[in-house]
C-alpha atoms as a PDB file:
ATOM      1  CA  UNK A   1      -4.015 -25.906  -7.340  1.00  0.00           C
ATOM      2  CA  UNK A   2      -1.996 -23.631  -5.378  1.00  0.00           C
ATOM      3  CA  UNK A   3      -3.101 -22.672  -1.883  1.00  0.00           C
ATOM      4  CA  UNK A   4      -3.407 -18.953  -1.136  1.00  0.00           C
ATOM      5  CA  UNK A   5      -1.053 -17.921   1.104  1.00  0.00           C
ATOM      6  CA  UNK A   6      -2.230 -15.764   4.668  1.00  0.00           C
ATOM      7  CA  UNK A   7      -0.861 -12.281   4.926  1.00  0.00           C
ATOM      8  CA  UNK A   8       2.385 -11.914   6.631  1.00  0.00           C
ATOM      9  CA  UNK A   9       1.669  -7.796   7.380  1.00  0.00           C
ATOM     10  CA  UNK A  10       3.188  -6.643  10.888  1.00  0.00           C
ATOM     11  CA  UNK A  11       2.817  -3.135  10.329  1.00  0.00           C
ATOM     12  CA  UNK A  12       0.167  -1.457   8.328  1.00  0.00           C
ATOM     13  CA  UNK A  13       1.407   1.938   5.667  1.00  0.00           C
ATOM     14  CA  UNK A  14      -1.875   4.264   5.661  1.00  0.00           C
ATOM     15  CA  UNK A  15      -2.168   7.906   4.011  1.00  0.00           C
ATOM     16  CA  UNK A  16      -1.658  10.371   6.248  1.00  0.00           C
ATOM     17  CA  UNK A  17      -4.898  12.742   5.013  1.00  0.00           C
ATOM     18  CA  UNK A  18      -6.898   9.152   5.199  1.00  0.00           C
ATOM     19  CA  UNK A  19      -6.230   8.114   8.729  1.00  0.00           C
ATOM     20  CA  UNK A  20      -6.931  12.191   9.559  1.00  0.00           C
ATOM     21  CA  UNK A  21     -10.023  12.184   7.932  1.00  0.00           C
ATOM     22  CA  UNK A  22     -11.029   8.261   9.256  1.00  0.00           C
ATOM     23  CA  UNK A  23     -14.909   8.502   9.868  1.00  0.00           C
ATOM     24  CA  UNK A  24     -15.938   6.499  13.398  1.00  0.00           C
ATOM     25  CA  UNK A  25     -17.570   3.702  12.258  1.00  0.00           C
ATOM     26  CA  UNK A  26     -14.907   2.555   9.651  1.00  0.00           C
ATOM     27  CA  UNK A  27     -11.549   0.914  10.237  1.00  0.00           C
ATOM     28  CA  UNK A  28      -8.718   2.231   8.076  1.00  0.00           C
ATOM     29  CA  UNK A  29      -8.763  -1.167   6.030  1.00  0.00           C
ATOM     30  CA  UNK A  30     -12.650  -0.474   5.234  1.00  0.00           C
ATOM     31  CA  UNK A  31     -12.018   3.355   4.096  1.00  0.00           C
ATOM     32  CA  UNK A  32      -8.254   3.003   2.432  1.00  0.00           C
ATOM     33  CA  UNK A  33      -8.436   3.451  -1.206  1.00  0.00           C
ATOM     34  CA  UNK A  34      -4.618   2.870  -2.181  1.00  0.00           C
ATOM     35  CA  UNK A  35      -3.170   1.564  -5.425  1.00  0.00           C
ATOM     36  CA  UNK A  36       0.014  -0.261  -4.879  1.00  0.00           C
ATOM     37  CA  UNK A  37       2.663  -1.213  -7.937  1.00  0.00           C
ATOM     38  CA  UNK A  38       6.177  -1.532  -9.217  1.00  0.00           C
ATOM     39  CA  UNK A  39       7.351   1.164 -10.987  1.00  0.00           C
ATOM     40  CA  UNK A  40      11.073   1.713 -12.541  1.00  0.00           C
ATOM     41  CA  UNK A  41      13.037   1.380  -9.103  1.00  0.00           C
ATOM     42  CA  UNK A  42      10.724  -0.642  -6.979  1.00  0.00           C
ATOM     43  CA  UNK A  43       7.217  -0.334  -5.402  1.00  0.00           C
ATOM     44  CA  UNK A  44       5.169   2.594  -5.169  1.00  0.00           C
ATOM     45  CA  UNK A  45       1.751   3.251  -2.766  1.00  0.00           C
ATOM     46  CA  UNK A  46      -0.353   5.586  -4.107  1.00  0.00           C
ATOM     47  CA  UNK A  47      -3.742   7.467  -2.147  1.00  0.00           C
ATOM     48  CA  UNK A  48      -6.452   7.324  -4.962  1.00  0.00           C
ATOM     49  CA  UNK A  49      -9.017   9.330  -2.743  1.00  0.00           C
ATOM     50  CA  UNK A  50      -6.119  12.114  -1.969  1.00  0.00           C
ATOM     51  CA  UNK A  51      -4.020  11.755  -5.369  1.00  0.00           C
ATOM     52  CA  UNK A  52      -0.669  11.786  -3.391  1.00  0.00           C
ATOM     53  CA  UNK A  53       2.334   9.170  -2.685  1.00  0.00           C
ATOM     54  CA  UNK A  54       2.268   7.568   0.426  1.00  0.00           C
ATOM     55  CA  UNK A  55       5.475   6.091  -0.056  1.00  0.00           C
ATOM     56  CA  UNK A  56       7.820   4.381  -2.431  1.00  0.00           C
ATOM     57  CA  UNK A  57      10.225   2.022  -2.022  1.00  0.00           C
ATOM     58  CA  UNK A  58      13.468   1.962  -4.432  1.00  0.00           C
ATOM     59  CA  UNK A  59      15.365  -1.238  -4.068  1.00  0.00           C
ATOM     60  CA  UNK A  60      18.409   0.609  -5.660  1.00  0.00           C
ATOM     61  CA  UNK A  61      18.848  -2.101  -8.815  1.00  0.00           C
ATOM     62  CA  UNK A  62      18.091  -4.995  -6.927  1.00  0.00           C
ATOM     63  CA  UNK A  63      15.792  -7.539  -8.490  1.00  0.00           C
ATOM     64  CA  UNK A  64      12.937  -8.369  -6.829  1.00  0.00           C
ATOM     65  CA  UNK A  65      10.576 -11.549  -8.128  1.00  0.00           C
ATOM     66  CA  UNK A  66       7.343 -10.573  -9.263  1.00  0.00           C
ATOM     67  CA  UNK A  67       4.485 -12.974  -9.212  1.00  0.00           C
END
């Protein structure tokens, strides 16, 4: 069986609106509510709770390995 691997994030990509609107008592991770997937030219983060693109990535034809 494969071992899960520990995340590797330095820097975290939040909605704008979200981190405005952050109540107190939750941290951005507990109150995010983001979709992430690839689309035609690469990755795209999407806000579910503000219906808006946080950002998108194109990797401009370059192949990326998808698990």
């Amino acid at each position: 069986m494969k071992q899960a691997k520990l995340s590797e994030i330095k820097v975290f990509l939040h909605c704008k609106e979200c981190a405005r609107g952050l109540p107190d008592e939750m941290s951005p991770r507990q109150y995010a509510r983001l979709e992430v997937g690839f689309t035609v030219p690469g990755i795209q983060i999407w806000c579910v709770r503000h219906e808006k693109e946080v950002v998108h990535f194109d990797f401009q034809g370059h192949k990326v390995k998808q698990i």
